[in-house]
N, C-alpha and C. Protein backbone atom coordinates (compact mmCIF):
# COMPACT_ATOMS: atom_id res chain seq x y z
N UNK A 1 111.73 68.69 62.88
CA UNK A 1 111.55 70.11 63.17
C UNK A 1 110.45 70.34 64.20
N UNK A 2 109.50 69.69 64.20
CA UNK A 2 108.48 69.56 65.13
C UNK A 2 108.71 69.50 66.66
N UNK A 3 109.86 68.25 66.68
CA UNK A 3 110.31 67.92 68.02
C UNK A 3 110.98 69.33 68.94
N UNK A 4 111.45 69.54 67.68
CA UNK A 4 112.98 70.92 68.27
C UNK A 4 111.91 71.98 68.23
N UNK A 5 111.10 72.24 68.00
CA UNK A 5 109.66 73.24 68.10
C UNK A 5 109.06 73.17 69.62
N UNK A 6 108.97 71.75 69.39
CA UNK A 6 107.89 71.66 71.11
C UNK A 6 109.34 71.72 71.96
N UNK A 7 110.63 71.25 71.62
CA UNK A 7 111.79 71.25 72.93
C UNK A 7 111.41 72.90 73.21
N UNK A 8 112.01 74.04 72.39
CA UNK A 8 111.37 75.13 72.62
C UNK A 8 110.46 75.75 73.23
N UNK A 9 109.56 75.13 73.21
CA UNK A 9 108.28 75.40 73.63
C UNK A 9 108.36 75.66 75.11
N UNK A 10 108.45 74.15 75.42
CA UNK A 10 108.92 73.73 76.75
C UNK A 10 110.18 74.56 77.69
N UNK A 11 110.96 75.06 76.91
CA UNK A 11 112.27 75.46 77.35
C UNK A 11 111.22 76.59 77.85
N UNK A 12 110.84 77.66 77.00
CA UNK A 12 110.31 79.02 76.93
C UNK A 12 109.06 78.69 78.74
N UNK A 13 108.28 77.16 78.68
CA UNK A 13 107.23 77.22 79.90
C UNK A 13 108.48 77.23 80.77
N UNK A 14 109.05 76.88 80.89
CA UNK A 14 110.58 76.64 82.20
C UNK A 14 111.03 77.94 82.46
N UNK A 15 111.36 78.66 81.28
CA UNK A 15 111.56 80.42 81.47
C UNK A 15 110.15 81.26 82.37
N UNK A 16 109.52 80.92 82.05
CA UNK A 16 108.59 81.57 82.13
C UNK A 16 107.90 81.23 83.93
N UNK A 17 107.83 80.21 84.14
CA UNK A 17 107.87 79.84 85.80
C UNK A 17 108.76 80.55 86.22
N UNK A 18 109.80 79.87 86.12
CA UNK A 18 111.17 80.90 86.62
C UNK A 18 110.66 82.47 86.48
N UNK A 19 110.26 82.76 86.00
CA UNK A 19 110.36 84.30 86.09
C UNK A 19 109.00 84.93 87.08
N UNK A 20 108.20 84.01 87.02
CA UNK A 20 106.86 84.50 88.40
C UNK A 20 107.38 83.50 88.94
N UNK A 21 108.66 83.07 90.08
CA UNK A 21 109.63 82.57 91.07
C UNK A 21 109.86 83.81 91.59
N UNK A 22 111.00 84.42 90.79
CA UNK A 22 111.79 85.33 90.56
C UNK A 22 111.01 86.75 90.93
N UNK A 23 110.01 86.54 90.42
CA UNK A 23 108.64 88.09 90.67
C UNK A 23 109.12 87.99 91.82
N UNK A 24 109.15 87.15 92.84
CA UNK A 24 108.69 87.11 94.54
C UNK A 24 109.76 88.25 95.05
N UNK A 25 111.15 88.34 94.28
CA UNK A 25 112.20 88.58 94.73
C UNK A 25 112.77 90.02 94.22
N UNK A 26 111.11 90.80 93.79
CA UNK A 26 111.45 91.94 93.63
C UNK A 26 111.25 93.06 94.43
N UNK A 27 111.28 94.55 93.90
CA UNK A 27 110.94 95.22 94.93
C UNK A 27 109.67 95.03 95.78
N UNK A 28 109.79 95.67 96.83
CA UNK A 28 109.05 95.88 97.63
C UNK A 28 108.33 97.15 98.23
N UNK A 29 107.37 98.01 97.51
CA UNK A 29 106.80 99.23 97.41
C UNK A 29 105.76 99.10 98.34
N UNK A 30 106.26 100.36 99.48
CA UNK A 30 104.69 100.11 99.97
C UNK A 30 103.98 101.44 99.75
N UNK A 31 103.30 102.27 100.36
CA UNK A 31 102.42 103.15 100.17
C UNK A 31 103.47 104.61 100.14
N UNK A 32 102.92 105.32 99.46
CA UNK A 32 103.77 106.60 99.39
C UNK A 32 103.82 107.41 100.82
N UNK A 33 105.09 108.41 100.96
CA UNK A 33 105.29 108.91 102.48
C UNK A 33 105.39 109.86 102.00
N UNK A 34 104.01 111.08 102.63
CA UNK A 34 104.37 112.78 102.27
C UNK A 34 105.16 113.84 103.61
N UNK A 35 105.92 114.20 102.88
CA UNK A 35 106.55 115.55 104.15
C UNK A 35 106.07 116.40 103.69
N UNK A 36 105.04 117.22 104.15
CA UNK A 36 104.61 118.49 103.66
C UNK A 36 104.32 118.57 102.97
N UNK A 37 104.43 118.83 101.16
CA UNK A 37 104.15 118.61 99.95
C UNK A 37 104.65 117.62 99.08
N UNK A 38 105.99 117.34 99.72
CA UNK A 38 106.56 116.39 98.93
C UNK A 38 106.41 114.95 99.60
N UNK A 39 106.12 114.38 97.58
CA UNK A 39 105.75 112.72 98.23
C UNK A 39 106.63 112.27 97.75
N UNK A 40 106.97 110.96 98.77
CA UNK A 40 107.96 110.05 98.35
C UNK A 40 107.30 108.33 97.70
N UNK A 41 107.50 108.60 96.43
CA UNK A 41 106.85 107.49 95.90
C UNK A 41 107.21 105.54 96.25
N UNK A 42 108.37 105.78 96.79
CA UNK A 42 108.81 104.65 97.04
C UNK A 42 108.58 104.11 98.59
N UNK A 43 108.02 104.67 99.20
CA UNK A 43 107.75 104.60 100.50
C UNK A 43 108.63 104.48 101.30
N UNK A 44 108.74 103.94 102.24
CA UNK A 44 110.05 103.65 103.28
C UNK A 44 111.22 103.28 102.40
N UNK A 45 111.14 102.54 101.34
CA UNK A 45 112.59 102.21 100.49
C UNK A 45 112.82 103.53 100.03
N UNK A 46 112.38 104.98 100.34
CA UNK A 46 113.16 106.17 99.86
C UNK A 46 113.70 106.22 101.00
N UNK A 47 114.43 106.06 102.17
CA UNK A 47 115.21 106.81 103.29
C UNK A 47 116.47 105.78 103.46
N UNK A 48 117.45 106.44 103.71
CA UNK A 48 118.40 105.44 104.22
C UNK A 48 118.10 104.14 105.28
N UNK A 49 118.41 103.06 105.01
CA UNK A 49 118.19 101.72 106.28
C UNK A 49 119.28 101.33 106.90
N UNK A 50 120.52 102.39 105.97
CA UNK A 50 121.53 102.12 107.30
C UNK A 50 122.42 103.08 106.95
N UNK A 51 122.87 103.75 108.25
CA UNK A 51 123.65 105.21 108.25
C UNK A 51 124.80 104.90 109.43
N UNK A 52 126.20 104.86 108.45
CA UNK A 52 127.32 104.91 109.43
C UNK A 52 128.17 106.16 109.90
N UNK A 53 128.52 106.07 110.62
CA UNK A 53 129.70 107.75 110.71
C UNK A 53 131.14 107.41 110.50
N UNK A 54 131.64 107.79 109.72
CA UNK A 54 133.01 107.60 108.77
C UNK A 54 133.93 108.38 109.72
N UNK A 55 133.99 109.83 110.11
CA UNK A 55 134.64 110.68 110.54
C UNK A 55 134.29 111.53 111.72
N UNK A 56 135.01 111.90 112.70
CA UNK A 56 134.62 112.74 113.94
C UNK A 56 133.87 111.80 115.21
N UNK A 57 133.91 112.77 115.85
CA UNK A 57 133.59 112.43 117.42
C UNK A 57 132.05 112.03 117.26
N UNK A 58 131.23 110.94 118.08
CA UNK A 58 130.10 110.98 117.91
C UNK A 58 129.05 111.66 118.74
N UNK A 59 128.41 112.74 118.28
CA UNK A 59 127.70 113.26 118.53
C UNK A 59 126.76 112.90 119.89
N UNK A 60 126.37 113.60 120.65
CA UNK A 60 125.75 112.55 121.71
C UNK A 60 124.37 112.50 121.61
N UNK A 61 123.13 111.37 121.68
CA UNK A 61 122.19 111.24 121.25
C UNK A 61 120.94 112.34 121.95
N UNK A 62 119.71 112.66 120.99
CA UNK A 62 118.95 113.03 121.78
C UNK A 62 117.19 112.24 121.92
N UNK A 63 117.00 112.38 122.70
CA UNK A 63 115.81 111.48 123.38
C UNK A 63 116.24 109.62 122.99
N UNK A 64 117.70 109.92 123.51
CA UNK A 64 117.93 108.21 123.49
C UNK A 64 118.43 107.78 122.34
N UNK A 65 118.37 108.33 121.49
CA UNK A 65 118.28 107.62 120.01
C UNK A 65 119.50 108.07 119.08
N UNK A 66 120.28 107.89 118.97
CA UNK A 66 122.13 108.41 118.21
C UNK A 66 122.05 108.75 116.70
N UNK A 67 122.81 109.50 116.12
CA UNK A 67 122.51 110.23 115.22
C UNK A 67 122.33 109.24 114.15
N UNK A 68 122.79 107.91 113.96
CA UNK A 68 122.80 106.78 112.93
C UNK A 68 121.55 106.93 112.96
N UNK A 69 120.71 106.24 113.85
CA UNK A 69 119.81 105.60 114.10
C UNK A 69 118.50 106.23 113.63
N UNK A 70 118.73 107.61 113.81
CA UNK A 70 117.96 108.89 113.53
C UNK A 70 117.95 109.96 112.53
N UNK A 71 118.80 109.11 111.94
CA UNK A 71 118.95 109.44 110.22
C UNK A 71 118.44 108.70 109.56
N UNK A 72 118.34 107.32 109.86
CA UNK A 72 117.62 106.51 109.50
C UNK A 72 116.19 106.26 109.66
N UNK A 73 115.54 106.08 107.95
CA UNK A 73 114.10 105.63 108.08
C UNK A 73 113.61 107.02 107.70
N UNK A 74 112.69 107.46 107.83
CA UNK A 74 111.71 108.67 107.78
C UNK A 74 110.87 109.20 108.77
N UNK A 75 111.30 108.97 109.93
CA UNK A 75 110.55 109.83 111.14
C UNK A 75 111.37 111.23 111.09
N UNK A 76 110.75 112.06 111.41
CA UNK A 76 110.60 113.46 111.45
C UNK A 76 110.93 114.31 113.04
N UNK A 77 110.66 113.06 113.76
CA UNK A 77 111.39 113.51 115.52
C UNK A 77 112.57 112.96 115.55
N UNK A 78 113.80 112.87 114.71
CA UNK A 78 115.18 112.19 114.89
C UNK A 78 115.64 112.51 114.19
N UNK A 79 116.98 112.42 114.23
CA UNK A 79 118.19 112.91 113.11
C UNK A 79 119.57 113.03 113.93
N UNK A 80 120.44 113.77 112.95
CA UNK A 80 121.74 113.93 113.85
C UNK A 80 121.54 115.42 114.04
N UNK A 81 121.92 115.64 115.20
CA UNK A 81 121.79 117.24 115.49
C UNK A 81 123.30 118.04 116.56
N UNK A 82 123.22 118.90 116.04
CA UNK A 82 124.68 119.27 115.95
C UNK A 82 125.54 118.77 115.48
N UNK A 83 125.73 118.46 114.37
CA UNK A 83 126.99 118.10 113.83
C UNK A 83 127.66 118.94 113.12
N UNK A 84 129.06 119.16 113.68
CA UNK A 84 129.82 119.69 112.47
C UNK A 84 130.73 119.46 111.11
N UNK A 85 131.86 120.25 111.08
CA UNK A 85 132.35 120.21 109.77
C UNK A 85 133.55 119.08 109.96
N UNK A 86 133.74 118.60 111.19
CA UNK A 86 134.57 117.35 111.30
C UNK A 86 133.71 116.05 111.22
N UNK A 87 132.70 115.99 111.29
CA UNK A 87 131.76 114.54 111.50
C UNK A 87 130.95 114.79 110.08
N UNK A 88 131.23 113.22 109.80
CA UNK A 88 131.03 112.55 108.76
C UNK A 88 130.15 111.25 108.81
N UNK A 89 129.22 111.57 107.63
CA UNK A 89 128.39 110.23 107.93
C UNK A 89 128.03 109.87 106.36
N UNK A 90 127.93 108.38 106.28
CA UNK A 90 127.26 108.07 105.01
C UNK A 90 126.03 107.29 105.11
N UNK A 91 125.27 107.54 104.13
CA UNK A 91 124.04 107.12 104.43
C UNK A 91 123.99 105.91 102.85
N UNK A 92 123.51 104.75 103.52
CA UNK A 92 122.83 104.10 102.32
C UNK A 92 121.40 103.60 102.38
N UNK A 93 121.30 103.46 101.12
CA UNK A 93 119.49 102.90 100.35
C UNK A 93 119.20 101.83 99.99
N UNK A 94 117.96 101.56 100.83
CA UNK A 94 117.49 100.03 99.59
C UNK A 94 117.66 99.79 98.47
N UNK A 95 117.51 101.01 97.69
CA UNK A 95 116.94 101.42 96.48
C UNK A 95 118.07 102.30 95.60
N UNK A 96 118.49 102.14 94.33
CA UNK A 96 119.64 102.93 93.65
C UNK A 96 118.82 104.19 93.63
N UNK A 97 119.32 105.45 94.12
CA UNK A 97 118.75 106.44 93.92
C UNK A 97 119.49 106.84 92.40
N UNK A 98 118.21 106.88 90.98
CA UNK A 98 118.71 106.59 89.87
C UNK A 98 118.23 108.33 89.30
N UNK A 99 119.46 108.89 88.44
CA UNK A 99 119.15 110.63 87.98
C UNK A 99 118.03 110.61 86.75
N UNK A 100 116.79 110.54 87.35
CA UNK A 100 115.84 110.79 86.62
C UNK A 100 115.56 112.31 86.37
N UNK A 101 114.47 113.12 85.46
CA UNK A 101 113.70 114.33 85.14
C UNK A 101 113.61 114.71 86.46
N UNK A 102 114.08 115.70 86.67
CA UNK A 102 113.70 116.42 87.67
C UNK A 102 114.56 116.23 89.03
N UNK A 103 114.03 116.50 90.40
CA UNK A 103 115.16 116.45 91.36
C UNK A 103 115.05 114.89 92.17
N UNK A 104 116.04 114.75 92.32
CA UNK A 104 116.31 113.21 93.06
C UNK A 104 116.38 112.82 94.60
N UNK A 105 117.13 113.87 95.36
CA UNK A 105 117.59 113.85 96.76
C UNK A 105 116.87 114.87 97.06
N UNK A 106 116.45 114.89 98.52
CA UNK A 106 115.31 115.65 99.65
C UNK A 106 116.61 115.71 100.80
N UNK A 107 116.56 116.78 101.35
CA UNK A 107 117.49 116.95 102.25
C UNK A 107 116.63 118.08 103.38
N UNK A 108 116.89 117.87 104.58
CA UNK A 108 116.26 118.22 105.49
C UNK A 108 116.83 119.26 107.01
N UNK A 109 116.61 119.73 107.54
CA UNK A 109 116.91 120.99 108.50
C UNK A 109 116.09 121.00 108.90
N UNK A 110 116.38 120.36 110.39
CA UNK A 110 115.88 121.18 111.61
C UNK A 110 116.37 122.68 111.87
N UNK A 111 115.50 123.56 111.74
CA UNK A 111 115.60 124.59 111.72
C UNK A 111 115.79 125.34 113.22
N UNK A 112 116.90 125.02 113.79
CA UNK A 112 117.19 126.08 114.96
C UNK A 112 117.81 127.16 114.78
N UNK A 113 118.43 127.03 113.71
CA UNK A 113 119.59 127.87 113.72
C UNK A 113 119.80 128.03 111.82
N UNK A 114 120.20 128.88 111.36
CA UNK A 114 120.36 128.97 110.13
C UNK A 114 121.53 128.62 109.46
N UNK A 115 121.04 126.81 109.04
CA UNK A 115 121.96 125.82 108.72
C UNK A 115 122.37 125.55 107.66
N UNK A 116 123.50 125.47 107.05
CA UNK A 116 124.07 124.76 105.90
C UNK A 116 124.88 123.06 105.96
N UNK A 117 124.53 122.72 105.20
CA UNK A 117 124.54 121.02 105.04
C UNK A 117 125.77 120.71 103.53
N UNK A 118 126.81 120.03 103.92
CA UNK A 118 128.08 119.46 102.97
C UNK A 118 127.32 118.44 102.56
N UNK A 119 127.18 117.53 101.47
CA UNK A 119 127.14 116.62 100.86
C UNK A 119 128.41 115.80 99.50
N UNK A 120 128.38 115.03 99.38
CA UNK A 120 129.66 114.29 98.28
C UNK A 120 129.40 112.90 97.92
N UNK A 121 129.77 113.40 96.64
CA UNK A 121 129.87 112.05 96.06
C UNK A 121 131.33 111.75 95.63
N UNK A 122 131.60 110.49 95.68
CA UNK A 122 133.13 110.40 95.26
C UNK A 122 134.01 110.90 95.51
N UNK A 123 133.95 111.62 96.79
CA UNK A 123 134.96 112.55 98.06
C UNK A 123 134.62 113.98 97.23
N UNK A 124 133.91 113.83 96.16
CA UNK A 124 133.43 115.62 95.84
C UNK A 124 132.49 115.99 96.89
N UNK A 125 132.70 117.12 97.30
CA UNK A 125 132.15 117.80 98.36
C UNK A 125 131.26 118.91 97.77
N UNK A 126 129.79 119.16 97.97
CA UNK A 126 129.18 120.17 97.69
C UNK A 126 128.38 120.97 99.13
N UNK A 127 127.83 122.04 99.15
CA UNK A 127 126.99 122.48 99.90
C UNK A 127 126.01 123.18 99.59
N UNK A 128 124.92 122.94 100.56
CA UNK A 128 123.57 123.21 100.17
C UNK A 128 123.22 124.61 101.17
N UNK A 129 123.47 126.04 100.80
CA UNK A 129 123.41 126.84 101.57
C UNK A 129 122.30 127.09 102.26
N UNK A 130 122.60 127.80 103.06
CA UNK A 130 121.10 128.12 103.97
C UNK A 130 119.93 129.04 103.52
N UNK A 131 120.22 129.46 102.69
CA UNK A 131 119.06 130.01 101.45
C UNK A 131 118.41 129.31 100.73
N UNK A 132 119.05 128.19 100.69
CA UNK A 132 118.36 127.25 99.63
C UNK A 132 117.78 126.24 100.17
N UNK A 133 117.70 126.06 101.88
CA UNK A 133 115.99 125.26 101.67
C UNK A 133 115.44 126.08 102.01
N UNK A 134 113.84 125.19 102.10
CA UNK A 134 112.50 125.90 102.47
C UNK A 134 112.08 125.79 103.32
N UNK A 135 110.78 126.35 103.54
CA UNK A 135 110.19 125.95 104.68
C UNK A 135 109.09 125.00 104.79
N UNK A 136 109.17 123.73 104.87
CA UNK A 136 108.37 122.87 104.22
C UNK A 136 106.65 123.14 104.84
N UNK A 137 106.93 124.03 106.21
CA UNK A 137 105.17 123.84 106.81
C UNK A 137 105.04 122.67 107.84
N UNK A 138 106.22 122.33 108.10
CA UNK A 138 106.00 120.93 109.24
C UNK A 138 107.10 121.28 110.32
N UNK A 139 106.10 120.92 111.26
CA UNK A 139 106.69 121.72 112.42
C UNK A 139 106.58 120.41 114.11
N UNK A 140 107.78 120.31 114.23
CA UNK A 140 107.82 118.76 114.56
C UNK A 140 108.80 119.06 116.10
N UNK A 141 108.79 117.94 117.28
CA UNK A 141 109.89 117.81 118.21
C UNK A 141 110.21 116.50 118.61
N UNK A 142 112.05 117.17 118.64
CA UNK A 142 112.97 116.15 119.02
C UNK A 142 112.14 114.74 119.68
N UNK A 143 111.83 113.86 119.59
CA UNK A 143 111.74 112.72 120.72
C UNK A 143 112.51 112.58 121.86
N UNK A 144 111.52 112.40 123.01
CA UNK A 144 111.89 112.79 124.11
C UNK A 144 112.58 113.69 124.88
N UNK A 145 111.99 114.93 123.99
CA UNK A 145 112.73 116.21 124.48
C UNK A 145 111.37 117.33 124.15
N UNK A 146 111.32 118.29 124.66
CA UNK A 146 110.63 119.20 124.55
C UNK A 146 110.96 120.40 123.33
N UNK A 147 111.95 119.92 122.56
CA UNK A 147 112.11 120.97 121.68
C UNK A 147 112.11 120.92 120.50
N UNK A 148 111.04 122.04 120.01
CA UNK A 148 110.30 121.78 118.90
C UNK A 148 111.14 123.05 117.75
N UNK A 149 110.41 122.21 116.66
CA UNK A 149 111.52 122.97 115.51
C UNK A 149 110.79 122.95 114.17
N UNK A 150 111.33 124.22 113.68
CA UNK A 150 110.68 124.03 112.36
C UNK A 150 111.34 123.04 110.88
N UNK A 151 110.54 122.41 110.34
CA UNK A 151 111.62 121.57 109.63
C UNK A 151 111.60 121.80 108.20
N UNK A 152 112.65 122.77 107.62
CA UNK A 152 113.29 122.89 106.47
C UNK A 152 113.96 122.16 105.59
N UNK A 153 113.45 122.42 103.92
CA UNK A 153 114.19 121.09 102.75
C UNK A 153 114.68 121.69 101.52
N UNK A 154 115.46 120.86 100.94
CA UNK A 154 116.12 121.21 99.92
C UNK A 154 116.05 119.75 98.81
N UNK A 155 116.09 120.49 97.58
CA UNK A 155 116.37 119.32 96.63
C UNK A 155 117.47 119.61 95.84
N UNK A 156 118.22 118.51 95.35
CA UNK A 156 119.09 118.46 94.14
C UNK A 156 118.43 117.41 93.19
N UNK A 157 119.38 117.84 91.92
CA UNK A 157 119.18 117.20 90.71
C UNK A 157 120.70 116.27 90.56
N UNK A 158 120.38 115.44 90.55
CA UNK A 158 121.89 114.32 90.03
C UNK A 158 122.62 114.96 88.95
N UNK A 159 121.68 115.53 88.02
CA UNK A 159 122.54 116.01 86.80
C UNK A 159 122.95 117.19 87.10
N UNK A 160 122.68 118.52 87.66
CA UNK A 160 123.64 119.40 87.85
C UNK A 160 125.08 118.95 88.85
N UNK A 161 125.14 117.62 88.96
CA UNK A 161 126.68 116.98 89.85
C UNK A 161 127.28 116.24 88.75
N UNK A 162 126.93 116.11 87.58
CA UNK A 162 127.82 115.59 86.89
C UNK A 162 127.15 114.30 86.42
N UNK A 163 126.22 113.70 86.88
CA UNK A 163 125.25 112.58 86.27
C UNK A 163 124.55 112.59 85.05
N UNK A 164 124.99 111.15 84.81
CA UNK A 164 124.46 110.88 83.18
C UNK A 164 122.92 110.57 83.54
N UNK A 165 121.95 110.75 82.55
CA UNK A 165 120.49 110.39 82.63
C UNK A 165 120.60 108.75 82.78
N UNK A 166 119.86 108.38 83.88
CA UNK A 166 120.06 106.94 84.24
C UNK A 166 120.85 106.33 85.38
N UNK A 167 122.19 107.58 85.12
CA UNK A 167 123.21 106.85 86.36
C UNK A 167 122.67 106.39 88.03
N UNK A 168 123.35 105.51 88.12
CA UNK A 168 122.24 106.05 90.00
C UNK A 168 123.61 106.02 91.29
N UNK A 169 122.98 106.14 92.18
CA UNK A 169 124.45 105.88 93.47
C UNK A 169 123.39 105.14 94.46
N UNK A 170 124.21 104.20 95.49
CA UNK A 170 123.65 103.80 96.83
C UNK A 170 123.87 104.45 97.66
N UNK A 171 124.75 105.03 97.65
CA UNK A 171 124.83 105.92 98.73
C UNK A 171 125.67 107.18 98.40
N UNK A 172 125.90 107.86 99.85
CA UNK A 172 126.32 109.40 99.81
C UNK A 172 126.91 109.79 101.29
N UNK A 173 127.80 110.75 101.57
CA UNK A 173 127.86 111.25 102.46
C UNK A 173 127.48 112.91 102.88
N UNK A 174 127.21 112.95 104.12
CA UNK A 174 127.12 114.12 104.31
C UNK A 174 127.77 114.61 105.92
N UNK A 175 128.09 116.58 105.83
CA UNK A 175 129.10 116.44 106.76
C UNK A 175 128.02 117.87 107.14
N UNK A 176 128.58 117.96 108.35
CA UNK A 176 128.01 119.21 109.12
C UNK A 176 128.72 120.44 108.82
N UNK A 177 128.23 121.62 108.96
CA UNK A 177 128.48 122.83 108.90
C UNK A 177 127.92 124.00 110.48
N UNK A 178 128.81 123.80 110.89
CA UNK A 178 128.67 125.10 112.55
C UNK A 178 127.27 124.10 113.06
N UNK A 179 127.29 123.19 113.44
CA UNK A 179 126.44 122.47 114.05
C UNK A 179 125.06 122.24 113.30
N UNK A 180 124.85 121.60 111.73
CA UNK A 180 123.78 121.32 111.00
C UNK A 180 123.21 120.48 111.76
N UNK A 181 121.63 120.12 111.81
CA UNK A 181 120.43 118.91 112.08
C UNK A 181 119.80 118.47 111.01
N UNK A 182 120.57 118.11 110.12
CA UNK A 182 119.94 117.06 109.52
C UNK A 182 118.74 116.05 109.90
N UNK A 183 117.62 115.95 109.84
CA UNK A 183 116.78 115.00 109.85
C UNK A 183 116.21 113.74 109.00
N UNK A 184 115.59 114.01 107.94
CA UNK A 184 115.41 113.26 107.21
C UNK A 184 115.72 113.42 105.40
N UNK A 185 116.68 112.87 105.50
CA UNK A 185 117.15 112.60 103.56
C UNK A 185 116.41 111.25 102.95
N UNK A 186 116.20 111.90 101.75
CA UNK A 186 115.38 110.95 100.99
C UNK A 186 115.33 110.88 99.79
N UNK A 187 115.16 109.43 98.37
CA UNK A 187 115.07 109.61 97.41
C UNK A 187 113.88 110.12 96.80
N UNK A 188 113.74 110.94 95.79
CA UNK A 188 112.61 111.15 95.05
C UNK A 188 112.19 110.22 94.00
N UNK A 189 112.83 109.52 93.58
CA UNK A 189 112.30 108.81 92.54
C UNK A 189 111.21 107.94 92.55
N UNK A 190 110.68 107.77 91.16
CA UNK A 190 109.54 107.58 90.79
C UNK A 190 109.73 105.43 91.07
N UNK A 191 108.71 105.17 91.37
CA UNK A 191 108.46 103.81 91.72
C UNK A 191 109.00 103.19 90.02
N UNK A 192 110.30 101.90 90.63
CA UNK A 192 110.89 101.63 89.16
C UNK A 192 110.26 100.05 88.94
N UNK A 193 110.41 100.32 87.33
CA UNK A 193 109.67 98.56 86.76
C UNK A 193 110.67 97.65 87.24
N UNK A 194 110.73 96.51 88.27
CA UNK A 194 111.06 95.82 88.61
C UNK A 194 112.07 95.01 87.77
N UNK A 195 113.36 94.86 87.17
CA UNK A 195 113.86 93.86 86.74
C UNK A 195 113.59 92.48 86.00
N UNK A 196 112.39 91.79 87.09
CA UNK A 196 111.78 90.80 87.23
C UNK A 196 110.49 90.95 85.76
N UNK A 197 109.95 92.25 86.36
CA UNK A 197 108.63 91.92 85.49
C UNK A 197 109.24 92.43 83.87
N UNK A 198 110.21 92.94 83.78
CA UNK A 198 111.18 92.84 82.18
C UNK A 198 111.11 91.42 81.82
N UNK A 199 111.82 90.77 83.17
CA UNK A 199 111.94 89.08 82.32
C UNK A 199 110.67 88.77 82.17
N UNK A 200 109.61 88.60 83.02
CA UNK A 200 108.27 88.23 82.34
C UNK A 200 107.68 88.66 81.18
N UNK A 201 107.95 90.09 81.31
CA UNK A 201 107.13 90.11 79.78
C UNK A 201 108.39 89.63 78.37
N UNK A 202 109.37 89.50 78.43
CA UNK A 202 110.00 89.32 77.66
C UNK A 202 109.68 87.40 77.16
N UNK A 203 109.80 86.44 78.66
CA UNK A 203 109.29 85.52 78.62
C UNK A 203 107.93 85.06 78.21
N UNK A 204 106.93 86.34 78.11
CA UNK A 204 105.65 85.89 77.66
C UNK A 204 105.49 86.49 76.58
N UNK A 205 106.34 87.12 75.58
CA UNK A 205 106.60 87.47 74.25
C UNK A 205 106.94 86.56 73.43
N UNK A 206 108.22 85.90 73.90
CA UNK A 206 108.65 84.36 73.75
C UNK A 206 108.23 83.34 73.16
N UNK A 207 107.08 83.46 74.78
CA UNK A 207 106.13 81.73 74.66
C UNK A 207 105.12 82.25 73.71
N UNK A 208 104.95 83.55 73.35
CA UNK A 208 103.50 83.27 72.31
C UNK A 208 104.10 82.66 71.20
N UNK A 209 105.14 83.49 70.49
CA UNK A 209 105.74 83.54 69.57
C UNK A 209 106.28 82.54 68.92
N UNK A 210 106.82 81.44 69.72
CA UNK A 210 107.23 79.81 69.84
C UNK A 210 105.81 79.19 69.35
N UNK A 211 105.04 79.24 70.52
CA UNK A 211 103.71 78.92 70.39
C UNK A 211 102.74 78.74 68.83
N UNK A 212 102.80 80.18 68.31
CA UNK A 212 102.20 80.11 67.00
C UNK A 212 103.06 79.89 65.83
N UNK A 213 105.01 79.29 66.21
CA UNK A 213 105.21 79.24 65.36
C UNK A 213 105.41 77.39 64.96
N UNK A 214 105.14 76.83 66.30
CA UNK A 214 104.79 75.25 66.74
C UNK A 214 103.67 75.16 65.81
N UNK A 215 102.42 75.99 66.03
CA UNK A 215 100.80 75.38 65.50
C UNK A 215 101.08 75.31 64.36
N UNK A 216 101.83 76.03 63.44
CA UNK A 216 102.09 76.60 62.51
C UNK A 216 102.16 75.66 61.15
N UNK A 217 103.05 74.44 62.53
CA UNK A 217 104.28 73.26 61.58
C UNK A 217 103.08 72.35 62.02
C-alpha cells in the first residue's frame, strides 16, 4: 500500500508540472483600455483581431486603412464608415465574449450623422437605434483626414438576446443602416480565471491530500 501511495504521489508531482507548463499557455491580459468612462478590462483581447466582410460592395478606405482593418483592435481614428444595409461584416475575438451581470458588447458611432447600427447572432438580426447610444465625451478624427467627429456608444446585455448566464459567442455580425460608422466594438467582460490556473489549484489540492495521506501510512 505504501508503494501505490508514493506511485500516486509521484503521478499527482507529474500533474502538477504539467500544469505550471500549461500556465504559459494561458490568457494573455494586458492593462485595461478606457473610452471615455468605459473600461475595458481585458485590454486589447476586448476588440476584434480579425474582421471579415461577408456581404456587399467594399466600402472604400479612409486615410488608407479599409473598413476590416479599422474595425479592428481599439483605435478610435478607424472603422468602417459608410456602410450600409447591404454590407456585412463579422467580427471575431480572442476572447469568448461570455453573458455575464450586466452588459457585455460596447458598440460605437461615429457621429456624423444620426446613425443606427444592425447586429446578429445566428442570422437573428437586431438594431441598436439612434436614441440609444450616447455620447461618450470623446471626440476624435478619421486618420489621415481632417474630419473630426463625435464618438457615440451603446451597450447590450447577452441576456436580453436570448442568452443563458455563462453562454458566450466568438463572434458576431454587424450590418449598416443609411450609411452607419461604426468604429470601435468591444467586449465588456470582466478579466476570466484562466482554465489553466483551475488545473493548478485542483493539482495542488491533490498533491497535499496524497501527501498527508502517504505520511500517514
Amino acid at each position: 500500500m505504501k508503494k501505490l501511495a508514493q506511485k500516486k504521489l509521484v503521478m499527482s508531482c507529474i500533474f502538477f508540472i504539467l500544469n505550471i507548463i500549461f500556465l504559459g499557455s494561458s490568457y494573455s491580459i494586458g492593462a485595461p483600455i478606457i473610452i471615455g468612462e468605459t473600461s475595458f478590462p481585458l485590454g486589447i483581447n476586448a476588440f476584434p483581431n480579425f474582421v471579415a466582410q461577408r456581404l456587399g460592395p467594399t466600402p472604400p478606405p479612409f486615410g488608407g486603412i479599409s473598413a476590416t482593418d479599422g474595425l479592428t483592435g481599439a483605435d478610435i481614428d478607424t472603422g468602417a464608415f459608410n456602410i450600409g444595409r447591404s454590407q456585412v461584416f463579422e467580427l471575431l475575438f480572442p476572447i469568448p465574449i461570455v453573458n455575464q451581470p450586466g452588459d457585455d458588447i460596447y458598440f460605437t458611432d461615429a457621429r456624423f450623422s444620426f446613425d443606427a447600427l444592425n447586429f446578429s447572432f445566428d442570422n437573428r438580426w437586431f438594431r441598436i437605434a439612434p436614441q440609444d447610444f450616447f455620447d461618450t465625451g470623446v471626440d476624435s478624427v478619421i486618420r489621415g483626414t481632417t474630419k473630426a467627429f463625435d464618438l457615440f456608444a451603446a451597450t447590450i446585455d447577452l441576456s436580453d438576446f436570448g442568452f443563458a448566464p455563462g453562454e458566450s459567442i466568438t463572434s458576431f455580425k454587424i450590418r449598416g443602416v443609411n450609411e452607419s460608422d461604426p468604429i470601435v466594438i468591444g467586449n465588456l467582460n470582466a478579466v476570466p480565471i484562466p482554465h489553466t490556473i483551475l488545473l493548478l489549484a485542483t493539482g495542488l489540492i491533490g498533491l497535499g491530500a496524497l501527501k498527508r495521506k502517504f505520511w500517514r501510512r
